[in-house]
Protein backbone atom coordinates (compact mmCIF):
# COMPACT_ATOMS: atom_id res chain seq x y z
CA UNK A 1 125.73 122.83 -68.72
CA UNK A 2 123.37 125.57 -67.43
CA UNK A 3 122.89 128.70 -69.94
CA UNK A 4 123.62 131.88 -68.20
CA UNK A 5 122.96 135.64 -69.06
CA UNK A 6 126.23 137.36 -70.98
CA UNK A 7 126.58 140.35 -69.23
CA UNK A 8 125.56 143.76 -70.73
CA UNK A 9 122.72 141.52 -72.98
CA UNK A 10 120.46 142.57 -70.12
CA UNK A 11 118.93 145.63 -69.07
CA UNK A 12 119.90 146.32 -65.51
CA UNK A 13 117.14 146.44 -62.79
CA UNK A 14 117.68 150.01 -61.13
CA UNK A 15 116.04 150.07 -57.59
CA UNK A 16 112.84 152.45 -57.94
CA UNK A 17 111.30 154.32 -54.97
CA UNK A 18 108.41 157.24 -54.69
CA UNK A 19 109.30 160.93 -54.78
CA UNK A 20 109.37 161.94 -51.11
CA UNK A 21 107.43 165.70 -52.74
CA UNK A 22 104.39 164.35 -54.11
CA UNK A 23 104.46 161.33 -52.40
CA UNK A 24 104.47 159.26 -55.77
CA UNK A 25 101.29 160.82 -57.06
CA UNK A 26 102.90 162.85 -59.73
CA UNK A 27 101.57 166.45 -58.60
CA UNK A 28 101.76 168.47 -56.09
CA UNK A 29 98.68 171.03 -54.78
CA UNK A 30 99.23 174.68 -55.94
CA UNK A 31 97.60 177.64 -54.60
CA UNK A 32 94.32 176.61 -56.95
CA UNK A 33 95.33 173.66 -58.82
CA UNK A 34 97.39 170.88 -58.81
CA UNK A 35 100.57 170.94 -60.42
CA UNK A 36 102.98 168.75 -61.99
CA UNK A 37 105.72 168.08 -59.53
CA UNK A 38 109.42 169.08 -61.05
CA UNK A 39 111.43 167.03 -58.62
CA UNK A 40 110.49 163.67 -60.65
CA UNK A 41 109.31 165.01 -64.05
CA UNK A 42 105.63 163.74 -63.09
CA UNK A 43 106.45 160.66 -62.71
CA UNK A 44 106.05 159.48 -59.36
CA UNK A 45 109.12 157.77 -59.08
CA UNK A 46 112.75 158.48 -57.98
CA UNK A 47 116.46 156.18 -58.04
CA UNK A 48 116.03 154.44 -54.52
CA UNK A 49 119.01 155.97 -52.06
CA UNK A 50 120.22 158.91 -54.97
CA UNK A 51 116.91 160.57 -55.64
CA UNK A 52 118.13 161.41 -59.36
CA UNK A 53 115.53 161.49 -61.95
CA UNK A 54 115.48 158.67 -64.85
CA UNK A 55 114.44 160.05 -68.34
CA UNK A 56 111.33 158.72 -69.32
CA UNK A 57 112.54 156.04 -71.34
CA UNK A 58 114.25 154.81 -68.99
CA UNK A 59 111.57 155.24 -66.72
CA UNK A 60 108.97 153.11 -68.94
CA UNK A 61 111.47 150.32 -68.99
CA UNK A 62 112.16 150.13 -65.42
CA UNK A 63 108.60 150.50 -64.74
CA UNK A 64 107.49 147.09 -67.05
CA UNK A 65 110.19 145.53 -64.76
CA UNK A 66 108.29 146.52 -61.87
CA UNK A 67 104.97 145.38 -63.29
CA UNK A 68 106.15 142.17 -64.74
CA UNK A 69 107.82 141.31 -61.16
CA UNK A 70 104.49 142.28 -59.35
CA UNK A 71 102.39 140.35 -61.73
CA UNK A 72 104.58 137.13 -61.07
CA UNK A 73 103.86 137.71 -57.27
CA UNK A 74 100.36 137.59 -57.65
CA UNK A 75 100.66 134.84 -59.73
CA UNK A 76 102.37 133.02 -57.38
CA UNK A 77 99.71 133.87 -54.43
CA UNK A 78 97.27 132.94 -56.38
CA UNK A 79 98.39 129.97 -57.33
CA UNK A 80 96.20 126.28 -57.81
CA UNK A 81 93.94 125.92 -55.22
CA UNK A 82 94.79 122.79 -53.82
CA UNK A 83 91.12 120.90 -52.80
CA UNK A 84 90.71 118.04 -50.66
CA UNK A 85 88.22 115.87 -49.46
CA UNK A 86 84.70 116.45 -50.00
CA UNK A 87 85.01 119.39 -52.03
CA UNK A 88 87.58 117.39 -54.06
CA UNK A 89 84.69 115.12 -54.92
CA UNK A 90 82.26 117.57 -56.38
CA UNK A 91 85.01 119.15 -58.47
CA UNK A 92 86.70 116.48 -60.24
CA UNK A 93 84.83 113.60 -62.17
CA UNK A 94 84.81 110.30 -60.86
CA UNK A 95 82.86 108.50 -63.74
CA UNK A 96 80.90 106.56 -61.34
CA UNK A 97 77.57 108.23 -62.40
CA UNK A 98 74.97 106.98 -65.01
CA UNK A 99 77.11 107.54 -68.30
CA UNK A 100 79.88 108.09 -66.69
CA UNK A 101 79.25 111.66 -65.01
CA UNK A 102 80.52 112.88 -62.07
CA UNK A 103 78.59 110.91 -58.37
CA UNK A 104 79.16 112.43 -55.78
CA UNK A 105 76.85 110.37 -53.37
CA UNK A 106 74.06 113.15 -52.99
């Protein structure tokens, strides 16, 4: 029997996009400096579809869901490089050397 989540244990995943007025850098240019944009509290970020505006706890959360999903991604491109063939031979010991090290035929 698989385990499976009970519901409302979990946080739920709200769909993030950028702030279509700063463009998800958190300001906005004023007449001599930049300014903090009020249309997503400086934050960048905006509910996908409603454009509301999470509180920042909120916001921290759903953000570390973002990062933790985009950190699996690259962990899963990156991946075991799978070798073969000759360089296969230089990386991984063969024991057929003098004492046992590594001959690779050189």
């Amino acid at each position: 029997m698989q385990k499976r989540p009970v519901p409302g244990f979990e946080r739920e995943r709200i769909e993030l996009e950028t702030c279509s007025i700063c463009k998800g850098k958190a300001v906005v240019n004023g007449v001599f400096f930049e300014l903090v944009c009020i249309y997503c509290n400086g934050s960048g970020w905006v509910v996908g579809g409603s454009k509301l505006v999470l509180s920042s706890d909120e916001l921290v959360t759903q953000l570390s869901f973002k990062l933790q999903e985009a950190q699996r991604e690259i962990a899963a491109l990156k991946g075991p490089a799978k070798v073969s063939g000759i360089q296969r031979q230089h990386n991984q010991s063969n024991r057929l050397g003098a004492g046992g090290t590594n001959y690779t035929g050189d």
